[in-house]
PDB file of N, CA and C in Angstrom:
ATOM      1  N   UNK A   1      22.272  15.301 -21.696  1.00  0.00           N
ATOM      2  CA  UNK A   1      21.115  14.436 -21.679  1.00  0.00           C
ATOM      3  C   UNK A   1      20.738  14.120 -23.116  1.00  0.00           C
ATOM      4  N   UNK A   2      20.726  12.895 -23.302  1.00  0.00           N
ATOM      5  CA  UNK A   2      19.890  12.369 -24.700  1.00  0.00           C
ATOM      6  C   UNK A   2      19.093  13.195 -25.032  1.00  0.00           C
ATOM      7  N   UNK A   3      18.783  13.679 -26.123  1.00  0.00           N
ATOM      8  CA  UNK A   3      16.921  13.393 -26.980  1.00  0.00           C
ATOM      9  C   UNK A   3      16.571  12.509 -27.456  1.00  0.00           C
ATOM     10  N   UNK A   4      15.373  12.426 -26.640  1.00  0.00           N
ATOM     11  CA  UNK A   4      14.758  11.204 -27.127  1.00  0.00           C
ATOM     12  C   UNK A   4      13.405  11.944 -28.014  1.00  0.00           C
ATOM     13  N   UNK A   5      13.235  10.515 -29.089  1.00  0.00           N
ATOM     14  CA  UNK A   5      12.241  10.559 -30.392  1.00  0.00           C
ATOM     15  C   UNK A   5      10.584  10.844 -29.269  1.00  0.00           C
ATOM     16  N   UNK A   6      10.096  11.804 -30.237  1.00  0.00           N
ATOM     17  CA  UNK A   6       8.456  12.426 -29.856  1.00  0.00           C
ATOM     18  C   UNK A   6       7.933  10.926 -30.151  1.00  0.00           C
ATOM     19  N   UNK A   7       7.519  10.302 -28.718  1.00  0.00           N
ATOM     20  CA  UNK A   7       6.714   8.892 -28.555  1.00  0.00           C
ATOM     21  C   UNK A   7       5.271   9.150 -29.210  1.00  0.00           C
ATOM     22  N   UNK A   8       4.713  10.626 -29.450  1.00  0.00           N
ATOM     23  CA  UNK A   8       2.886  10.414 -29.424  1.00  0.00           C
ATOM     24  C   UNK A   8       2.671  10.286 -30.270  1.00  0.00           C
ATOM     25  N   UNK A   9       3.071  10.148 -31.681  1.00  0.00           N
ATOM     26  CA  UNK A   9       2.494   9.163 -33.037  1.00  0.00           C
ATOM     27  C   UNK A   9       2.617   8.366 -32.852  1.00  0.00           C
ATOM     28  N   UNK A  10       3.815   7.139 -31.740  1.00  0.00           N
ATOM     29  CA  UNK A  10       3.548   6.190 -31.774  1.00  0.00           C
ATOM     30  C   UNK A  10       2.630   5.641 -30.736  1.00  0.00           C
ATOM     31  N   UNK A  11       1.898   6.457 -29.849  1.00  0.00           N
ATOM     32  CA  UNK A  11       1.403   6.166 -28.875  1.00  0.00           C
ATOM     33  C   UNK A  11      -0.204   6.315 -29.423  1.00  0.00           C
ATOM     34  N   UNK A  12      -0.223   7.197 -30.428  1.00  0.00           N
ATOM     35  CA  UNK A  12      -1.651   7.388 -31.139  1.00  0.00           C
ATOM     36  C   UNK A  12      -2.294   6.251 -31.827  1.00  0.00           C
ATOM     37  N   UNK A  13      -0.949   6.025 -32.844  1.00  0.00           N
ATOM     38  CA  UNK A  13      -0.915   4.974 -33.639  1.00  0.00           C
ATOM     39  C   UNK A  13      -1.311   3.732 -32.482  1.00  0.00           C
ATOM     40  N   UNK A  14      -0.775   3.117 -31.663  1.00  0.00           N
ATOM     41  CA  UNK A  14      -1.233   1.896 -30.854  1.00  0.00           C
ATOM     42  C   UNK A  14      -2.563   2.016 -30.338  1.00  0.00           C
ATOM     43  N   UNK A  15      -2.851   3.160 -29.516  1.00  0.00           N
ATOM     44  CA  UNK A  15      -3.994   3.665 -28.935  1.00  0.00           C
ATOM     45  C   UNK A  15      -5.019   3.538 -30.216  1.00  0.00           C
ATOM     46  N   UNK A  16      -5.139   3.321 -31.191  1.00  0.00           N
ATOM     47  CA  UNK A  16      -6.147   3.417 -32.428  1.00  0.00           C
ATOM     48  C   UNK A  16      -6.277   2.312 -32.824  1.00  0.00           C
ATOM     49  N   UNK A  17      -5.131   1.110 -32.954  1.00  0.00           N
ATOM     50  CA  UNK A  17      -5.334  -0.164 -32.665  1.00  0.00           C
ATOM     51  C   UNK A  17      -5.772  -0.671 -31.586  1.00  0.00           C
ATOM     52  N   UNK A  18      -5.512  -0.422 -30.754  1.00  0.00           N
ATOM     53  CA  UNK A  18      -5.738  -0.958 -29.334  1.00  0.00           C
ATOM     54  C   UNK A  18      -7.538  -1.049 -29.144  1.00  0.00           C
ATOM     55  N   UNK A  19      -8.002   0.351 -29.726  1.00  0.00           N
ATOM     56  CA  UNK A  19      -9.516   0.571 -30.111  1.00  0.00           C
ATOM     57  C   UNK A  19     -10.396  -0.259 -30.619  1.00  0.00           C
ATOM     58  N   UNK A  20      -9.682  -0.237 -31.964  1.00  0.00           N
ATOM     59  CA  UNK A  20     -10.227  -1.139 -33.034  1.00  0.00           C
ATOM     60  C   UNK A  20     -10.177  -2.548 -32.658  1.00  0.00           C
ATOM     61  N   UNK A  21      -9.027  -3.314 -31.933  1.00  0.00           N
ATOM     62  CA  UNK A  21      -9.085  -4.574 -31.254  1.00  0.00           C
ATOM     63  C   UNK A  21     -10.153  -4.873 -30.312  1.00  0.00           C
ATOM     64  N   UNK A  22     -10.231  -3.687 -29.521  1.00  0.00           N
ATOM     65  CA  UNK A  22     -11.279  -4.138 -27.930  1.00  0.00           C
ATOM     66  C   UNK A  22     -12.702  -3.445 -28.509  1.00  0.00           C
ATOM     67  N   UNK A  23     -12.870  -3.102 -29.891  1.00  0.00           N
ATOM     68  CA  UNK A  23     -14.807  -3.000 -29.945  1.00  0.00           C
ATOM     69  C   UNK A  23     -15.323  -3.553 -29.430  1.00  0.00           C
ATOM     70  N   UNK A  24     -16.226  -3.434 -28.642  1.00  0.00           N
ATOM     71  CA  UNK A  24     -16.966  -3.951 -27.988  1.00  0.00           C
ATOM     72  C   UNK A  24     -16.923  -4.793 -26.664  1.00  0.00           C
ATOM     73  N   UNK A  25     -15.479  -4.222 -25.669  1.00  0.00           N
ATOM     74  CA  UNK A  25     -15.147  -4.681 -24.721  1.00  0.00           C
ATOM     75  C   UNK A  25     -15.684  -3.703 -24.223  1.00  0.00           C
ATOM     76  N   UNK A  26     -15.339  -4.128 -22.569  1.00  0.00           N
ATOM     77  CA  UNK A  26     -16.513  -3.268 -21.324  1.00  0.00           C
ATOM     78  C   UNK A  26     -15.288  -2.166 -21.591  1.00  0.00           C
ATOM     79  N   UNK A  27     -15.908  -0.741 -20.576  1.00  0.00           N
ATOM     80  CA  UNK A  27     -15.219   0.397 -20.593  1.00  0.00           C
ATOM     81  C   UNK A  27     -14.093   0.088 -20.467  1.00  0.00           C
ATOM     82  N   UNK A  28     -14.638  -0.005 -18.931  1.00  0.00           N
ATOM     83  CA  UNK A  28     -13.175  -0.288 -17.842  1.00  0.00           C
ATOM     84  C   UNK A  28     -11.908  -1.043 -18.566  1.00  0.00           C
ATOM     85  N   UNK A  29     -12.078  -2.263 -19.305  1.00  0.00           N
ATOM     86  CA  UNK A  29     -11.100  -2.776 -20.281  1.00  0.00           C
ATOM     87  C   UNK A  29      -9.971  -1.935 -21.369  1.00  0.00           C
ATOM     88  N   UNK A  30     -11.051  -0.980 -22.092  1.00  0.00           N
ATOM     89  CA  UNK A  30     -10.141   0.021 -22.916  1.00  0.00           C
ATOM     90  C   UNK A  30      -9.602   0.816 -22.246  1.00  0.00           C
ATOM     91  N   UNK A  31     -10.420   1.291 -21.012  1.00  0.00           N
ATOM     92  CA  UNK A  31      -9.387   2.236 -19.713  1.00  0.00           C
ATOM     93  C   UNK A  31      -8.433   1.559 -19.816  1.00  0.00           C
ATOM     94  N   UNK A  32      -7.990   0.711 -18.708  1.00  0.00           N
ATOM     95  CA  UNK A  32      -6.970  -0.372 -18.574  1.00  0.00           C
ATOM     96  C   UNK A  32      -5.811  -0.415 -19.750  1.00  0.00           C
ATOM     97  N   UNK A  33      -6.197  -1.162 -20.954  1.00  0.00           N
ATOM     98  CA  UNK A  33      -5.686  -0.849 -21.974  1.00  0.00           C
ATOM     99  C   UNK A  33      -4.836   0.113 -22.312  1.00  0.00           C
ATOM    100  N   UNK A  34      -5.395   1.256 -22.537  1.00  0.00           N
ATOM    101  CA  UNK A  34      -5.286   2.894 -22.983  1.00  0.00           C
ATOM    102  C   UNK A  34      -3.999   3.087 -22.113  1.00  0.00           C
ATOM    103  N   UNK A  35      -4.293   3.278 -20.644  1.00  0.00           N
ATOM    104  CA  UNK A  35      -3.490   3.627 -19.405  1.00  0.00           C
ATOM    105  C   UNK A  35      -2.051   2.818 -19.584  1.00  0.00           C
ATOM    106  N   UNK A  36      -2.275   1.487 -19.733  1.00  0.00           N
ATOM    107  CA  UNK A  36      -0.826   0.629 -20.327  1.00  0.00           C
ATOM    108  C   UNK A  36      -0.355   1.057 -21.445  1.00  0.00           C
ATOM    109  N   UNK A  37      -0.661   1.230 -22.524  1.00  0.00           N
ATOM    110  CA  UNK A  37      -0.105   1.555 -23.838  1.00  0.00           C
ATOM    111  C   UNK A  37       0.313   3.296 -23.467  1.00  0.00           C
ATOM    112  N   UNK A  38      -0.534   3.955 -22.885  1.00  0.00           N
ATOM    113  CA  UNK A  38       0.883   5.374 -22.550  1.00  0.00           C
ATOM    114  C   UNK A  38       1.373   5.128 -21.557  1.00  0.00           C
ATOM    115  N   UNK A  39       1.388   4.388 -20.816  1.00  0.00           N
ATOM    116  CA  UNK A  39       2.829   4.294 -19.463  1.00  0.00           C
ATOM    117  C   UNK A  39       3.726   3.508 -20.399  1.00  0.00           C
ATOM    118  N   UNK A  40       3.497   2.902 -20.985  1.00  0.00           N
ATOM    119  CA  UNK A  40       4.835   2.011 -21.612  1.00  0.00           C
ATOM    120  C   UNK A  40       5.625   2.938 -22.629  1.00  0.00           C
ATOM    121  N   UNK A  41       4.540   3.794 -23.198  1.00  0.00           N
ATOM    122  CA  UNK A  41       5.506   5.066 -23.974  1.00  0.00           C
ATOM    123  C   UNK A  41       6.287   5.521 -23.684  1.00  0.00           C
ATOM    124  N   UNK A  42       5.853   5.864 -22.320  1.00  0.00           N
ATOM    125  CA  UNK A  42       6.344   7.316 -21.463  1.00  0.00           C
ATOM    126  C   UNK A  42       7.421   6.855 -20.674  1.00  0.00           C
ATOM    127  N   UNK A  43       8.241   6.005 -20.734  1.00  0.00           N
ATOM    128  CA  UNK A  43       8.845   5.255 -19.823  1.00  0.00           C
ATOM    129  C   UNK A  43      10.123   5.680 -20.026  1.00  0.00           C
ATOM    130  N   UNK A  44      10.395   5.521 -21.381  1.00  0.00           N
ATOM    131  CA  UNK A  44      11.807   5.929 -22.374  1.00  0.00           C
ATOM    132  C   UNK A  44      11.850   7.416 -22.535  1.00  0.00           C
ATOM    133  N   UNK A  45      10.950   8.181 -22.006  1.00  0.00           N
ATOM    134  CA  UNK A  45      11.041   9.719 -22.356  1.00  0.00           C
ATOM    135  C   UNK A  45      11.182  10.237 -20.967  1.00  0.00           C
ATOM    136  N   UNK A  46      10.747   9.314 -19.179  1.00  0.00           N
ATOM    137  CA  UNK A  46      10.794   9.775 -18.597  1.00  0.00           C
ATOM    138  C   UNK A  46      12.787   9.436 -17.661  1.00  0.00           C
ATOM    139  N   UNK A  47      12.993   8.132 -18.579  1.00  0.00           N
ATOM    140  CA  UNK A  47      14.042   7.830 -17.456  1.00  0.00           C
ATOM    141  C   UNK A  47      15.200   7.540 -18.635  1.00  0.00           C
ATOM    142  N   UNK A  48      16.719   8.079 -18.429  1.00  0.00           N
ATOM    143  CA  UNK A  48      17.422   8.109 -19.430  1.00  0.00           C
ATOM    144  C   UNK A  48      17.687   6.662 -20.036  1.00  0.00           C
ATOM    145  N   UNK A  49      18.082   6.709 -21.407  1.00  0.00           N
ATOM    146  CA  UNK A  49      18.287   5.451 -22.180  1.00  0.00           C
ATOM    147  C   UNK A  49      19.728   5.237 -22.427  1.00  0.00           C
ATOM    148  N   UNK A  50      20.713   5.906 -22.587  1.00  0.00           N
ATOM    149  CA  UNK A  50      22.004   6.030 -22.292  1.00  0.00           C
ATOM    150  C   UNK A  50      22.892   5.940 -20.882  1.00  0.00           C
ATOM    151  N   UNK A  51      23.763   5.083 -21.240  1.00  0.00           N
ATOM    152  CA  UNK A  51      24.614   4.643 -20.113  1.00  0.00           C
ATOM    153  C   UNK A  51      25.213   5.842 -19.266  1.00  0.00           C
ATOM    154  N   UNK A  52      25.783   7.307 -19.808  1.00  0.00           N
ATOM    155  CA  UNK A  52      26.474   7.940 -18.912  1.00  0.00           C
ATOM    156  C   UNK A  52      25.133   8.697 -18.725  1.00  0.00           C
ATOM    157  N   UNK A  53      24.037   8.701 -18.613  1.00  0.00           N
ATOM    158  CA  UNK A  53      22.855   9.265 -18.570  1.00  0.00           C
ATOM    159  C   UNK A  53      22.061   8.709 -17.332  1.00  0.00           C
ATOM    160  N   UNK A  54      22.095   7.877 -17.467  1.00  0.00           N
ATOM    161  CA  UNK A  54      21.266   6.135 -16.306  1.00  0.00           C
ATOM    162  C   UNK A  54      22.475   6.387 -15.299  1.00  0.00           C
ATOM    163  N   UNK A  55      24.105   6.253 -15.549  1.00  0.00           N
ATOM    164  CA  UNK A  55      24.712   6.641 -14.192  1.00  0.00           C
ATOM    165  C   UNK A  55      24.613   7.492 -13.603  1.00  0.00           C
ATOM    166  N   UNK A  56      24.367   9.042 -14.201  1.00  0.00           N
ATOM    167  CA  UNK A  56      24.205  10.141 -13.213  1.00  0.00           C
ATOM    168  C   UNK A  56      22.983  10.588 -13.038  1.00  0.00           C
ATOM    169  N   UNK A  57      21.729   9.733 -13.530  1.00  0.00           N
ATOM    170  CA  UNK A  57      20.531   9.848 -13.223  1.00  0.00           C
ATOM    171  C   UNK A  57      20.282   8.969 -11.532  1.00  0.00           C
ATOM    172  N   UNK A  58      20.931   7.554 -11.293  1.00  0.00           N
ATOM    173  CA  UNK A  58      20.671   7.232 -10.574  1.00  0.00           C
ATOM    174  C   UNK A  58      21.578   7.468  -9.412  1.00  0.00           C
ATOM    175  N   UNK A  59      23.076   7.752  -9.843  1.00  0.00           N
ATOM    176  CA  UNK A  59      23.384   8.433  -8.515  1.00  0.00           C
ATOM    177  C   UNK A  59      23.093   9.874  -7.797  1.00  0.00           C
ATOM    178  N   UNK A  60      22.271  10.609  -8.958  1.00  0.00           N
ATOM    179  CA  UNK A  60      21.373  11.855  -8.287  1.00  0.00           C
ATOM    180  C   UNK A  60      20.175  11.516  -7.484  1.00  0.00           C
ATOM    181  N   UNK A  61      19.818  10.420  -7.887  1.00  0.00           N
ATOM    182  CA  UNK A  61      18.556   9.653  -6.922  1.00  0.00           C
ATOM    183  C   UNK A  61      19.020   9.099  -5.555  1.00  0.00           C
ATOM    184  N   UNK A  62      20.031   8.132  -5.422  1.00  0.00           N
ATOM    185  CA  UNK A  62      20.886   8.044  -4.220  1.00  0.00           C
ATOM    186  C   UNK A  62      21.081   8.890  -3.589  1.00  0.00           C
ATOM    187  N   UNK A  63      22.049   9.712  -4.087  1.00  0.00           N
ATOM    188  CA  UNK A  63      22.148  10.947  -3.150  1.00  0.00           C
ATOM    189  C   UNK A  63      20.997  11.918  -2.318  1.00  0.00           C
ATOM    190  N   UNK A  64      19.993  12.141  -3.325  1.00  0.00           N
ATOM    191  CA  UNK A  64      18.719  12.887  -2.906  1.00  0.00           C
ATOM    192  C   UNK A  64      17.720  11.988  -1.684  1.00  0.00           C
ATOM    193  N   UNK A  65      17.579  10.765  -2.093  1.00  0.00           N
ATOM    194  CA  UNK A  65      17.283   9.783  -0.788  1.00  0.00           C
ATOM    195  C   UNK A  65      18.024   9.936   0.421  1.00  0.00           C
ATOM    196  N   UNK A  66      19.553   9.824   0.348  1.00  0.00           N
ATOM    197  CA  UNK A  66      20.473   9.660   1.225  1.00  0.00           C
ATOM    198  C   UNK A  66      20.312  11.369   2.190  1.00  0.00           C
ATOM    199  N   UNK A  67      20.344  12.673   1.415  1.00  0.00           N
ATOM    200  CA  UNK A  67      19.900  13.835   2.034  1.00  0.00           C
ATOM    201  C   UNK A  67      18.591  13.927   2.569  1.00  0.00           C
ATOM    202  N   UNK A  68      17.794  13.642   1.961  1.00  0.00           N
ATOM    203  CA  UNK A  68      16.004  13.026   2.598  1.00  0.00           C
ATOM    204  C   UNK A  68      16.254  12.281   3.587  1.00  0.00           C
ATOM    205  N   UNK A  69      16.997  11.524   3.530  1.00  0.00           N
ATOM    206  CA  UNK A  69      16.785  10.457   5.091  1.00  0.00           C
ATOM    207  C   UNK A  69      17.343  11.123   6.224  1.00  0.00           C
ATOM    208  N   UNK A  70      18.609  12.049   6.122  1.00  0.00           N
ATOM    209  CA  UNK A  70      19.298  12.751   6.905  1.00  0.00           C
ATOM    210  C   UNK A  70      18.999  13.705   7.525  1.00  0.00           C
ATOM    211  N   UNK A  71      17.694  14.360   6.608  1.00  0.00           N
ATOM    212  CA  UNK A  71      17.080  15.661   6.886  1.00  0.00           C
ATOM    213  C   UNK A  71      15.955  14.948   7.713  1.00  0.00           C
ATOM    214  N   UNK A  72      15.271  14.008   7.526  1.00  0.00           N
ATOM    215  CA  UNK A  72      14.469  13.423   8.390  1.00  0.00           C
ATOM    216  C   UNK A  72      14.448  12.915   9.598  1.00  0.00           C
ATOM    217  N   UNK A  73      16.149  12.396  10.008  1.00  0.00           N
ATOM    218  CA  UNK A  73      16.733  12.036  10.739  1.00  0.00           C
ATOM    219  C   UNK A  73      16.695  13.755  11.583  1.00  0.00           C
ATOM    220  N   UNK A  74      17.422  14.455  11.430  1.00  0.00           N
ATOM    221  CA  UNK A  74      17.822  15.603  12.034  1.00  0.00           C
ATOM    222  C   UNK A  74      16.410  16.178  12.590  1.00  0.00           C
ATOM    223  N   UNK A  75      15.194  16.118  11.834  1.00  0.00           N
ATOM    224  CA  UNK A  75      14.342  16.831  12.175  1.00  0.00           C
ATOM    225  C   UNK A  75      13.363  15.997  13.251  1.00  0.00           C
ATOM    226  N   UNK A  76      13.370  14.752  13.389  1.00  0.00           N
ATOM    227  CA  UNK A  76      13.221  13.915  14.727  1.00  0.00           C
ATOM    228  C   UNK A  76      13.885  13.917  15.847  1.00  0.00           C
ATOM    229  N   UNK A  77      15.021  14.659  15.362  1.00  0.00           N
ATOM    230  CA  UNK A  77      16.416  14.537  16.468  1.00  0.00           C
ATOM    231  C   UNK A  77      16.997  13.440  16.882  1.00  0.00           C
ATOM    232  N   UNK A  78      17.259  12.905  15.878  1.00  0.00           N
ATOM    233  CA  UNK A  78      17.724  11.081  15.932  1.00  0.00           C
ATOM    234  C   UNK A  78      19.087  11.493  14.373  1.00  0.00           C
ATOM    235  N   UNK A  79      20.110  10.512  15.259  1.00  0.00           N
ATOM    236  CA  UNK A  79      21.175  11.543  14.673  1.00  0.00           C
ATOM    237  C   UNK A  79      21.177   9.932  12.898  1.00  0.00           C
ATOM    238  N   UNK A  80      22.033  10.417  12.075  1.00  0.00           N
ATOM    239  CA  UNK A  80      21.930   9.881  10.366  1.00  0.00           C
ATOM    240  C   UNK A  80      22.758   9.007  10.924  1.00  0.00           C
ATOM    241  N   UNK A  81      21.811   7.109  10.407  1.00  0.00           N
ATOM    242  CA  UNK A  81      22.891   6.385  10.458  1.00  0.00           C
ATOM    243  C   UNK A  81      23.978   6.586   9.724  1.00  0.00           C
ATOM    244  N   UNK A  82      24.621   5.440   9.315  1.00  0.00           N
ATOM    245  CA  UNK A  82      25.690   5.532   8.157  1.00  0.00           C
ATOM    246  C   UNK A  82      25.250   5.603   6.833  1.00  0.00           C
ATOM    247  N   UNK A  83      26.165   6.196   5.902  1.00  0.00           N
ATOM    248  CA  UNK A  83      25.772   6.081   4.410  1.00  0.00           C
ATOM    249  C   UNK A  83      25.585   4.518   3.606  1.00  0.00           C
ATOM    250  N   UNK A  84      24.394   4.738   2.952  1.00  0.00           N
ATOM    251  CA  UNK A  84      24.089   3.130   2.665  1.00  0.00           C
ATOM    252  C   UNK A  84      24.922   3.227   1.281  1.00  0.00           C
TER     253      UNK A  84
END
């Protein structure tokens, strides 16, 4: 798995602009704000950025759906369609 670069100086750093831009906007606005500028951080730290990283990230997600649906299937007693 990659390492990826510590996002929260740059997430501080925006979040302090982001401040200084909306003085004097309603709360709820810098909420809003705030909440976008760390999901957009956190995005690259939560889901891989590398190609052989992104392939076996998302075929571990397939698969884990594909066992979730099966196990759900079984436990209704309704037998697993086919593999999608």
């Amino acid at each position: 798995m990659a390492v990826s670069p510590n996002l929260v100086p740059a997430s501080v750093t925006a979040v302090s602009t982001l401040a200084t831009a909306t003085a004097g906007a309603p709360w709820w606005g810098v909420v809003i704000c705030l909440v976008l500028v760390l999901a957009a951080t956190s995005v690259q730290t939560l889901f891989p950025q590398d190609s052989p990283d992104r392939l076996i990230w998302w075929t571990n997600h397939r698969e884990h759906r594909r066992l979730r649906r099966a196990h759900d299937h079984d436990r209704r007693g309704l037998r697993p369609g086919p593999p999608a």
